[in-house]
PDB file of N, CA and C in Angstrom:
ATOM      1  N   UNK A   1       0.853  -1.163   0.000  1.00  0.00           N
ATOM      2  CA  UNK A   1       0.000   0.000   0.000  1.00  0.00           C
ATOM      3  C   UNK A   1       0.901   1.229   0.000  1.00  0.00           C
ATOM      4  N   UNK A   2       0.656   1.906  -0.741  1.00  0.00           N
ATOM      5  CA  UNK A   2       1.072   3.494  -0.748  1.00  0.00           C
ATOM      6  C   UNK A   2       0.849   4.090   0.085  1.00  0.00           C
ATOM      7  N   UNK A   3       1.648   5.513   0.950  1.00  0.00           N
ATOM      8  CA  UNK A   3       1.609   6.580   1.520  1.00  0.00           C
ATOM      9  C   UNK A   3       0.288   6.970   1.380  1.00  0.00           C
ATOM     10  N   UNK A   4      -0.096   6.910   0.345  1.00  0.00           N
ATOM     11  CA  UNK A   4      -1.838   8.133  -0.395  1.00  0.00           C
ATOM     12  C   UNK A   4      -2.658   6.541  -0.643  1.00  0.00           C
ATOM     13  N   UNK A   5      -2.692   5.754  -0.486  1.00  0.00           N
ATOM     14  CA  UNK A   5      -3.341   4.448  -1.027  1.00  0.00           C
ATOM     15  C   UNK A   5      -4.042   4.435   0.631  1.00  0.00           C
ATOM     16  N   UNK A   6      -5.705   4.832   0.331  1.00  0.00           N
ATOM     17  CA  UNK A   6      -6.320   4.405   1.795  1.00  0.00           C
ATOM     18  C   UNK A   6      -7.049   2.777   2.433  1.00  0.00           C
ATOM     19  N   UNK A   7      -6.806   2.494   2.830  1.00  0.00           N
ATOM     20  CA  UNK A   7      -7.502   1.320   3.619  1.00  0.00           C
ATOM     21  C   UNK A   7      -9.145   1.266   3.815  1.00  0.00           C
ATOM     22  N   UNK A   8      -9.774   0.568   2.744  1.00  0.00           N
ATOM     23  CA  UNK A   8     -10.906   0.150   3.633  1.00  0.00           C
ATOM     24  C   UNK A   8     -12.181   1.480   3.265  1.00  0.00           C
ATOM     25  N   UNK A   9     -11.654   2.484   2.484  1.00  0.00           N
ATOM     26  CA  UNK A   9     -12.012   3.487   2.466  1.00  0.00           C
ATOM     27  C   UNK A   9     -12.188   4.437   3.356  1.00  0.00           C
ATOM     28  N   UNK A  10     -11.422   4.179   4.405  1.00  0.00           N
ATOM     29  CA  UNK A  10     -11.740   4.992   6.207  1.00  0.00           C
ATOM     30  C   UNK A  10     -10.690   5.966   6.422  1.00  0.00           C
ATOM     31  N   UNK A  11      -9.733   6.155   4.959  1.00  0.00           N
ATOM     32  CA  UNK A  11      -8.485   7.535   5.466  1.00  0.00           C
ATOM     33  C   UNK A  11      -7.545   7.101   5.748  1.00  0.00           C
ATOM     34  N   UNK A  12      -7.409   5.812   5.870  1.00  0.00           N
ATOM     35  CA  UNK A  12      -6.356   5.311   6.839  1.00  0.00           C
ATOM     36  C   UNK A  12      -5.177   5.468   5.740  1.00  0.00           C
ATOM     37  N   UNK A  13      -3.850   5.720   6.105  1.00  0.00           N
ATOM     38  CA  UNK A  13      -3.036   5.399   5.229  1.00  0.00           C
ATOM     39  C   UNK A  13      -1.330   5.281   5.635  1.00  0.00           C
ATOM     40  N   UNK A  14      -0.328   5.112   5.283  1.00  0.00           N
ATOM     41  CA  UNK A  14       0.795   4.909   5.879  1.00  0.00           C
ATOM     42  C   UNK A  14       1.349   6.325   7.119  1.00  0.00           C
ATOM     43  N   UNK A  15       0.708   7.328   6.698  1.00  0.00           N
ATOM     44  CA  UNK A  15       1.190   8.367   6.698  1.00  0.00           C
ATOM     45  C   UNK A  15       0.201   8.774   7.826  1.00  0.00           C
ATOM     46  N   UNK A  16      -0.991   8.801   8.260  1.00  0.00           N
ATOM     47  CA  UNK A  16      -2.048   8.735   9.286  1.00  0.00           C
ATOM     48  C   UNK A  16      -1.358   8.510  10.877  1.00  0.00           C
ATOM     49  N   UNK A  17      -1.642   9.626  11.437  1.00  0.00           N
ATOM     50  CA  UNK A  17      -0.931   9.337  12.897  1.00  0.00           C
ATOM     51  C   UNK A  17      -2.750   9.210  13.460  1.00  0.00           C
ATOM     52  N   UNK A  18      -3.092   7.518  13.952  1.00  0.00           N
ATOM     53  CA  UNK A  18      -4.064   7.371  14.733  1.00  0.00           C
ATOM     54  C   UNK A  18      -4.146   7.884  16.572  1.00  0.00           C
ATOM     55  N   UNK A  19      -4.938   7.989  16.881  1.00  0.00           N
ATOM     56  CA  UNK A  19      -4.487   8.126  18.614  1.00  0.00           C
ATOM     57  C   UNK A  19      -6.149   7.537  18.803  1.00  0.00           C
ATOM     58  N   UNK A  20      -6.091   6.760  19.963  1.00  0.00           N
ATOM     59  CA  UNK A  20      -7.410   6.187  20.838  1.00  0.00           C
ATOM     60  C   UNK A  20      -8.047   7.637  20.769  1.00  0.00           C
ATOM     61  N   UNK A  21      -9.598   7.499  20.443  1.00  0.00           N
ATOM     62  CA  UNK A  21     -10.548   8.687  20.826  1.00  0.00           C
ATOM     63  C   UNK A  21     -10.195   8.687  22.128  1.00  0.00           C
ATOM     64  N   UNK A  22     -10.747  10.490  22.182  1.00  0.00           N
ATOM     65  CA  UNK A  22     -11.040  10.713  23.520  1.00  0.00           C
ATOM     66  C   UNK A  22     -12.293   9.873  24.295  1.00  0.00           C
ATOM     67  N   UNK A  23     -13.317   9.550  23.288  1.00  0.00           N
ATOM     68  CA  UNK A  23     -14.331   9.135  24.255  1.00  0.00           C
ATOM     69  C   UNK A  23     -13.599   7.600  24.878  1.00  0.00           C
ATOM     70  N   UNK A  24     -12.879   7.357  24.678  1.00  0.00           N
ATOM     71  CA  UNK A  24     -12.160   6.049  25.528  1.00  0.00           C
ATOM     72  C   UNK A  24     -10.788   6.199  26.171  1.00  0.00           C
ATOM     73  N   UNK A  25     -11.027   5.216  26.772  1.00  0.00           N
ATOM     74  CA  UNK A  25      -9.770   4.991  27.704  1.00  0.00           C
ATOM     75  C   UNK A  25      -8.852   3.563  27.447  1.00  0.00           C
ATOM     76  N   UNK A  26      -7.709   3.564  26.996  1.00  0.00           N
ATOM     77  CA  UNK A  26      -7.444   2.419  26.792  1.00  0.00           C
ATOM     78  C   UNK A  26      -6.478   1.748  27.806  1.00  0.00           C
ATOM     79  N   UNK A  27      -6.523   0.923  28.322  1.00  0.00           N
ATOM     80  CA  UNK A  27      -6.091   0.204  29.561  1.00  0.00           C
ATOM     81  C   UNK A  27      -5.708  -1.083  29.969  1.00  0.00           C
ATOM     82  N   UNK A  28      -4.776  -1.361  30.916  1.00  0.00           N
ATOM     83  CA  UNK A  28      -4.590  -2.841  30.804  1.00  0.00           C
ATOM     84  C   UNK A  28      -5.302  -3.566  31.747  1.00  0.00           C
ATOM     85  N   UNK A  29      -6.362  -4.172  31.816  1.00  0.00           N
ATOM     86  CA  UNK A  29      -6.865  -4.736  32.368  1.00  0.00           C
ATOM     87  C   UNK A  29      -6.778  -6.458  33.319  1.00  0.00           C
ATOM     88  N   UNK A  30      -5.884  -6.239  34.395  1.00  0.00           N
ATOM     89  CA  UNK A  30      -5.711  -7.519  35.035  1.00  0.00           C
ATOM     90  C   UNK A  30      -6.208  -9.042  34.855  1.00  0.00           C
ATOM     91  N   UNK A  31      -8.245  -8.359  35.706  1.00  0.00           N
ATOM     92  CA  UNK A  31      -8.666  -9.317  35.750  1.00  0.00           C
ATOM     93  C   UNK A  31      -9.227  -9.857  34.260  1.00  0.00           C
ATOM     94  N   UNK A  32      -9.206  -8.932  33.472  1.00  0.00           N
ATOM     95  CA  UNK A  32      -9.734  -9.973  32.285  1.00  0.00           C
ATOM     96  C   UNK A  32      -8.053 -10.045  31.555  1.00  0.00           C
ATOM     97  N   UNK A  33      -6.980 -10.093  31.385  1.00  0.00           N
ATOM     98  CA  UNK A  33      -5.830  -9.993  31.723  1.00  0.00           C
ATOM     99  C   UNK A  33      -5.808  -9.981  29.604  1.00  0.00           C
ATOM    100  N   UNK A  34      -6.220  -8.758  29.494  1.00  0.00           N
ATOM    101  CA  UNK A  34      -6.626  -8.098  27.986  1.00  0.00           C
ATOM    102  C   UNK A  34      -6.302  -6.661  28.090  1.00  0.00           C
ATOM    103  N   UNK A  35      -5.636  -6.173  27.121  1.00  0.00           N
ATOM    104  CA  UNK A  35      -6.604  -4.731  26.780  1.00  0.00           C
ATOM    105  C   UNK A  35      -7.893  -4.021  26.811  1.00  0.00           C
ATOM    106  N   UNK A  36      -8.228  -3.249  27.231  1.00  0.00           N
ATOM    107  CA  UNK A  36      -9.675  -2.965  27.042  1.00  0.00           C
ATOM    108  C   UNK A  36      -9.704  -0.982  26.672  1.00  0.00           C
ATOM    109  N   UNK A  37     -10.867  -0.648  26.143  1.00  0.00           N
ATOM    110  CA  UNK A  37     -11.325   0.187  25.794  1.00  0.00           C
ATOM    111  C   UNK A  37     -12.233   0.471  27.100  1.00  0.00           C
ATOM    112  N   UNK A  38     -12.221   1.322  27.896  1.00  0.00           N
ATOM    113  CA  UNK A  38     -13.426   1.734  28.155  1.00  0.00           C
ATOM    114  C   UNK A  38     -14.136   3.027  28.044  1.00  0.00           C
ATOM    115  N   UNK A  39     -15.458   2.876  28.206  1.00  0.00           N
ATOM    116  CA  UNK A  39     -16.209   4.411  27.746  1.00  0.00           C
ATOM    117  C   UNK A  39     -17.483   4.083  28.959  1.00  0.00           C
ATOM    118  N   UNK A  40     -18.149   5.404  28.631  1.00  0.00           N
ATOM    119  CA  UNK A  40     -18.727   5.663  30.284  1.00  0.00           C
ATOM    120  C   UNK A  40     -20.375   4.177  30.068  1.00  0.00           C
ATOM    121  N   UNK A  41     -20.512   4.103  29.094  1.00  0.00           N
ATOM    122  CA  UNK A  41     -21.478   2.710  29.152  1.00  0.00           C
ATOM    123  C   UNK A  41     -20.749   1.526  29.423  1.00  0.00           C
ATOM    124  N   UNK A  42     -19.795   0.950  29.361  1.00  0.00           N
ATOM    125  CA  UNK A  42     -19.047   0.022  29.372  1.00  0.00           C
ATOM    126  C   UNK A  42     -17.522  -0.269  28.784  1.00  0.00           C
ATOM    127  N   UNK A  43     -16.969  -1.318  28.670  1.00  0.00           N
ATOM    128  CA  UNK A  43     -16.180  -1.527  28.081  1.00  0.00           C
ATOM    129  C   UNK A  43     -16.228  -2.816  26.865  1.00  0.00           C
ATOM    130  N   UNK A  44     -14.882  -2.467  26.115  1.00  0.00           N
ATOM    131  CA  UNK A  44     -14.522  -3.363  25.118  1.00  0.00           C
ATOM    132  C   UNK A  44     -13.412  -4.188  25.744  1.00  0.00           C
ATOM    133  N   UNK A  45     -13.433  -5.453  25.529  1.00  0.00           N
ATOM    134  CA  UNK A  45     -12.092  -6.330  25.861  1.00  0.00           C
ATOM    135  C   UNK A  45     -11.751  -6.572  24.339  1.00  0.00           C
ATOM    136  N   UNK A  46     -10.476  -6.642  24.297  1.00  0.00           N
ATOM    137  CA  UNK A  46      -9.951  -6.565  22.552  1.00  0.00           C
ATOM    138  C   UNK A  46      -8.901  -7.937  22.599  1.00  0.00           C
ATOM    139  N   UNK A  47      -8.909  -8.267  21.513  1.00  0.00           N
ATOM    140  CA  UNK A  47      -8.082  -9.468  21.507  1.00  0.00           C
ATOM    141  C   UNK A  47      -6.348  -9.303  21.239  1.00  0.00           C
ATOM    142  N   UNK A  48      -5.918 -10.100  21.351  1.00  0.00           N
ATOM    143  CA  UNK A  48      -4.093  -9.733  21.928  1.00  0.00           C
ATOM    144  C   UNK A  48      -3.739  -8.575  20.730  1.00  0.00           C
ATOM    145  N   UNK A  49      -3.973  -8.926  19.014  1.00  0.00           N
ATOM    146  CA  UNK A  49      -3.544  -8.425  18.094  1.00  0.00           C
ATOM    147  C   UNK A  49      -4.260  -7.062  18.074  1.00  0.00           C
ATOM    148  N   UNK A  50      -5.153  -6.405  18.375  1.00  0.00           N
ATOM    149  CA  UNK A  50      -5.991  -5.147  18.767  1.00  0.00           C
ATOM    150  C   UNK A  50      -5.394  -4.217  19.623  1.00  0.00           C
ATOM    151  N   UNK A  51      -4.728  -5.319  20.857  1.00  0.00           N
ATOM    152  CA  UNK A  51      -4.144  -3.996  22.057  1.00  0.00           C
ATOM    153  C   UNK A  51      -2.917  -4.119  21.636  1.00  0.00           C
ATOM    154  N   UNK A  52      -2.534  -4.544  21.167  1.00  0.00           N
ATOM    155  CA  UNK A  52      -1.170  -4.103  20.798  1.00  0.00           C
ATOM    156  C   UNK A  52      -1.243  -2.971  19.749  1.00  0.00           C
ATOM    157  N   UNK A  53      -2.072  -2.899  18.593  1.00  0.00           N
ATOM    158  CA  UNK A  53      -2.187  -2.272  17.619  1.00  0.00           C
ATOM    159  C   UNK A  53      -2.199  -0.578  18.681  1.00  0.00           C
ATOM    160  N   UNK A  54      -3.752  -0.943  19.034  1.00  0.00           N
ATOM    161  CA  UNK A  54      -4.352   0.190  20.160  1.00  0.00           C
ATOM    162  C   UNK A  54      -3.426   1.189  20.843  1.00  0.00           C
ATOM    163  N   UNK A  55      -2.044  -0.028  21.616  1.00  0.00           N
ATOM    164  CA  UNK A  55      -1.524   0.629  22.162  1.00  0.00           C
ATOM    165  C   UNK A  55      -0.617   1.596  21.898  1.00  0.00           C
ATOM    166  N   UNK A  56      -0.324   1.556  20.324  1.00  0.00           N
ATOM    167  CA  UNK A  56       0.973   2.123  19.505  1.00  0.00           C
ATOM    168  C   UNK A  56       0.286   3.250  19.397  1.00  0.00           C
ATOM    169  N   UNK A  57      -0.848   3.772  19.293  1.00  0.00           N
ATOM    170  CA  UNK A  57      -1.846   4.626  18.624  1.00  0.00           C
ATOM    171  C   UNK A  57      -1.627   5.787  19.585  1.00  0.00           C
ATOM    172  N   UNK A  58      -0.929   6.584  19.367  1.00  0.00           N
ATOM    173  CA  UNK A  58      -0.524   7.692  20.759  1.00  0.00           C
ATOM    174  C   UNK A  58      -0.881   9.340  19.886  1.00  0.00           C
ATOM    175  N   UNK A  59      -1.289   9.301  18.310  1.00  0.00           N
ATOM    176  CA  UNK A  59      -0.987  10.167  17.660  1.00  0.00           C
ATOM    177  C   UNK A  59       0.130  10.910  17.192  1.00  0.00           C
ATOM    178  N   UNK A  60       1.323  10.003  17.479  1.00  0.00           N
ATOM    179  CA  UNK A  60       2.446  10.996  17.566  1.00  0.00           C
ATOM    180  C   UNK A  60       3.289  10.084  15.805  1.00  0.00           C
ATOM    181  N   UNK A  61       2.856   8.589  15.943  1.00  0.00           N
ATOM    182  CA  UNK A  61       3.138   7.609  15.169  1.00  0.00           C
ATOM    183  C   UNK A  61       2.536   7.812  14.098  1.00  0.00           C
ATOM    184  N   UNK A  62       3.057   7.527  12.636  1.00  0.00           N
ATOM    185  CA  UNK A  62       2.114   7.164  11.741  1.00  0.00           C
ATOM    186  C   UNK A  62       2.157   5.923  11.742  1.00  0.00           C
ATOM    187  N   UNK A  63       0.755   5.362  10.584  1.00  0.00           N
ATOM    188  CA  UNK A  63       0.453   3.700  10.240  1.00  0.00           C
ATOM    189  C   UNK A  63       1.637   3.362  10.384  1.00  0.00           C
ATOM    190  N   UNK A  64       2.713   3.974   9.509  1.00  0.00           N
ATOM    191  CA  UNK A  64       3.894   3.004   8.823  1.00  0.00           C
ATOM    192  C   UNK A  64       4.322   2.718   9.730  1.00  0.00           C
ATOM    193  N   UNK A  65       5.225   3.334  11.042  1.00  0.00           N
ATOM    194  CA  UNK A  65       6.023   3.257  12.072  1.00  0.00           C
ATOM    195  C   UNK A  65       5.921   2.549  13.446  1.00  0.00           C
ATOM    196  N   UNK A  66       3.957   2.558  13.232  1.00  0.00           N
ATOM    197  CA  UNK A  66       3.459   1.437  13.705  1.00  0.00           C
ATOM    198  C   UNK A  66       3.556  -0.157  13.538  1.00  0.00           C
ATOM    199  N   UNK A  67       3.184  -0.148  12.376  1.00  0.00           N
ATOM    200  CA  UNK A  67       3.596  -1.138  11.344  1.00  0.00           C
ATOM    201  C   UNK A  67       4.813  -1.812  11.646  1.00  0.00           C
ATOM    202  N   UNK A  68       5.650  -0.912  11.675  1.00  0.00           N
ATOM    203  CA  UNK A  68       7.034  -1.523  11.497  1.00  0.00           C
ATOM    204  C   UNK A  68       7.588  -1.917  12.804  1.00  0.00           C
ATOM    205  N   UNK A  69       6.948  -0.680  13.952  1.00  0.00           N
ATOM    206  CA  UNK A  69       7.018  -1.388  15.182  1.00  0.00           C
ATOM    207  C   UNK A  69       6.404  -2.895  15.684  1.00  0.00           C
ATOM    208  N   UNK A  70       5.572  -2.714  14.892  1.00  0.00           N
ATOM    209  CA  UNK A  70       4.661  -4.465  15.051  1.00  0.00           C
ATOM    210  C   UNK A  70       5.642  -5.376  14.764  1.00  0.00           C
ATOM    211  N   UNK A  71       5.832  -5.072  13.329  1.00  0.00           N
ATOM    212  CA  UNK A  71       6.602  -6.145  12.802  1.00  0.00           C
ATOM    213  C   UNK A  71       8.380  -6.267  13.496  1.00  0.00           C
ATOM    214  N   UNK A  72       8.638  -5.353  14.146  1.00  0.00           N
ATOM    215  CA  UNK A  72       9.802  -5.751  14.900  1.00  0.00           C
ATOM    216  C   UNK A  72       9.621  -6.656  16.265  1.00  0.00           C
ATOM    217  N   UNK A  73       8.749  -6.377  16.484  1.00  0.00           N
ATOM    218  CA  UNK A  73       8.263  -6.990  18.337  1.00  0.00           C
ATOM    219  C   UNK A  73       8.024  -8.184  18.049  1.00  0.00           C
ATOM    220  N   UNK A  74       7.575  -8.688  17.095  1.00  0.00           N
ATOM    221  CA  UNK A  74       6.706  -9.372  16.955  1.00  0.00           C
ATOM    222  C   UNK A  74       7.499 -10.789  15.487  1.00  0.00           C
ATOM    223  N   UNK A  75       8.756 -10.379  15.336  1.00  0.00           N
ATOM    224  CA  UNK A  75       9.611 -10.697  14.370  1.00  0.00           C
ATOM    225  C   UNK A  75       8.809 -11.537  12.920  1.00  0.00           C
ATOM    226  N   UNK A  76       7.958 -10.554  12.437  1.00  0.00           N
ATOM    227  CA  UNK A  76       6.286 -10.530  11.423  1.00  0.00           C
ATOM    228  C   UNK A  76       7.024 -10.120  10.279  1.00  0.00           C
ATOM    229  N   UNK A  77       6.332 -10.074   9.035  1.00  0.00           N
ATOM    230  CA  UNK A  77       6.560  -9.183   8.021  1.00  0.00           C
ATOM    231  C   UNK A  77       5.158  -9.426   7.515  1.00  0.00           C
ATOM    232  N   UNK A  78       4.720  -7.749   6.150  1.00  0.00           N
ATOM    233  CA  UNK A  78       3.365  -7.906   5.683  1.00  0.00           C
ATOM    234  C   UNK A  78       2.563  -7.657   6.458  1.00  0.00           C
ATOM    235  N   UNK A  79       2.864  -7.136   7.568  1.00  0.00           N
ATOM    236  CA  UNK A  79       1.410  -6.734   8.841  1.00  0.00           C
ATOM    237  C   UNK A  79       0.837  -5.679   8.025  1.00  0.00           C
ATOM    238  N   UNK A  80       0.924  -4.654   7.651  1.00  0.00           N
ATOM    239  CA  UNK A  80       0.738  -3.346   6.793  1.00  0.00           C
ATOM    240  C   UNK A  80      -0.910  -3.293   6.435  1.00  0.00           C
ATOM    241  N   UNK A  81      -1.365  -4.533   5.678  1.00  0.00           N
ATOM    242  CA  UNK A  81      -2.871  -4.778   5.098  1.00  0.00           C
ATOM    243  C   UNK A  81      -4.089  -4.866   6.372  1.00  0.00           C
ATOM    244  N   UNK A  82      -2.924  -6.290   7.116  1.00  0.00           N
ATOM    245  CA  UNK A  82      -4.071  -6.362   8.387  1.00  0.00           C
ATOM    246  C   UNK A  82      -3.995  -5.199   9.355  1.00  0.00           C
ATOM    247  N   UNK A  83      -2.900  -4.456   9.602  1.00  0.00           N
ATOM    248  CA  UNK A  83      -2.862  -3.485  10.881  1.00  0.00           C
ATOM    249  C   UNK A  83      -4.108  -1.729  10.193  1.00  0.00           C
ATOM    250  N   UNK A  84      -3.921  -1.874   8.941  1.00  0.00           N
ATOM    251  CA  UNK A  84      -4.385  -0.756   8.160  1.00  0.00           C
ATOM    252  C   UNK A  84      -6.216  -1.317   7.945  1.00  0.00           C
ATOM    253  N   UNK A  85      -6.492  -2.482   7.799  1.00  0.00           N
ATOM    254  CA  UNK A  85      -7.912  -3.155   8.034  1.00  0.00           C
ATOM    255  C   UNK A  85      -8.329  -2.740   9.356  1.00  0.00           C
ATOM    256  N   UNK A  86      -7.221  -3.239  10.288  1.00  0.00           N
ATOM    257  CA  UNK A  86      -8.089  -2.965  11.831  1.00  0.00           C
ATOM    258  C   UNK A  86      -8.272  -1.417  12.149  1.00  0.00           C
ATOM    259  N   UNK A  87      -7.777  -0.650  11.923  1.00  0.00           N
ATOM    260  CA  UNK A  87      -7.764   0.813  12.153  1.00  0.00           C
ATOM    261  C   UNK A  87      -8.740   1.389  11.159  1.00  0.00           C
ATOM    262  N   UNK A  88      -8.761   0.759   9.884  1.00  0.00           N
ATOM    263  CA  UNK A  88     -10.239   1.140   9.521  1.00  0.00           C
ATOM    264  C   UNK A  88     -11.775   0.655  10.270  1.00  0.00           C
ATOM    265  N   UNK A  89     -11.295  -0.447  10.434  1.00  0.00           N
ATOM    266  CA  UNK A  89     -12.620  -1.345  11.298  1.00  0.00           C
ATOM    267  C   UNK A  89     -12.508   0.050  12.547  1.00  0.00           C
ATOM    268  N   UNK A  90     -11.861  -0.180  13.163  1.00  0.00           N
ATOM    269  CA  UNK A  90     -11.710   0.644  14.506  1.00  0.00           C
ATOM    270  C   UNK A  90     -12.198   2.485  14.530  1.00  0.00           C
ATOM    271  N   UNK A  91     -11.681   3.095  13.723  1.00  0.00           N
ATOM    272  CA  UNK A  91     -12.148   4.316  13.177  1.00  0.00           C
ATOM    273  C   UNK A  91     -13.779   4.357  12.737  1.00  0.00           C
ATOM    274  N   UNK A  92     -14.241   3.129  12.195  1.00  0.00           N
ATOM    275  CA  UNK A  92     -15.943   3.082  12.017  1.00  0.00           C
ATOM    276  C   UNK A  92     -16.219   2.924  13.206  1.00  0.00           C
ATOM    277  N   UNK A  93     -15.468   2.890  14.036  1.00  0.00           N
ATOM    278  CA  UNK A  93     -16.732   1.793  15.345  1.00  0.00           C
ATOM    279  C   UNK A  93     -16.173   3.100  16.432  1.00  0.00           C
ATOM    280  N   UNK A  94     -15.101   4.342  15.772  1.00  0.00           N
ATOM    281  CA  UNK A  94     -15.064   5.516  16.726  1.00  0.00           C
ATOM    282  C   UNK A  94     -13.928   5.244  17.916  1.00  0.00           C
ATOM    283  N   UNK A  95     -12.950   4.352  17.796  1.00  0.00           N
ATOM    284  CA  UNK A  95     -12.311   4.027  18.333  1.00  0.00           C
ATOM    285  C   UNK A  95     -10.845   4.917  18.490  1.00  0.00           C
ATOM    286  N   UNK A  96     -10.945   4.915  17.182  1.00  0.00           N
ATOM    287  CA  UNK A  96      -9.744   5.893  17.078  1.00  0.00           C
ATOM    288  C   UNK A  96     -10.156   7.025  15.896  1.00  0.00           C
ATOM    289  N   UNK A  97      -8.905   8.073  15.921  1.00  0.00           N
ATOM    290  CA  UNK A  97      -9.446   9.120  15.282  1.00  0.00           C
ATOM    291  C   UNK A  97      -8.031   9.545  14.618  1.00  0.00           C
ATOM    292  N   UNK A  98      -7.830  10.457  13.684  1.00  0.00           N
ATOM    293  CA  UNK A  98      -6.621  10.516  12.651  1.00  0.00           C
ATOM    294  C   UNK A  98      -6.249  11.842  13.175  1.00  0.00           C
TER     295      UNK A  98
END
């Protein structure tokens, strides 16, 4: 995917510094021993590949650097499609914001 090539149609793109909305809180949660989102109705528990994504999301990062941070931690290559899918998924559902 290109710099200008968007994801999903949601904006997303290499170059996109995401950060968690304000309407959430993102957190590590013990007892369900997950990531979670929470907002003042409840929370989200997210699955391992989500809070990690989630957690890179500070606004300061773009996709790419994210990306590449994934793929170093995580000794991955090709994350780019799926990490740029979930941040579109995530941006519809208001999760995060560009």
């Amino acid at each position: 995917m290109s710099a200008a090539a968007p994801a999903a149609d949601a904006g997303i793109t290499t170059d996109s510094r995401p950060r968690v909305s304000g309407r959430f809180r993102l957190q590590w949660e013990e007892a369900q021993q997950a990531w979670v989102l929470l907002y003042p109705e409840g929370m989200v528990k997210l699955n391992h590949s989500a809070g990690e994504i989630l957690r890179r999301c500070d606004g300061a990062r773009t996709v790419g650097e994210i990306v590449a941070d994934l793929e170093r931690a995580f000794a991955a290559t090709g994350l780019e499609a799926d990490v740029c899918a979930f941040l579109a998924m995530a941006r519809q559902q208001h999760w995060v914001e560009l």
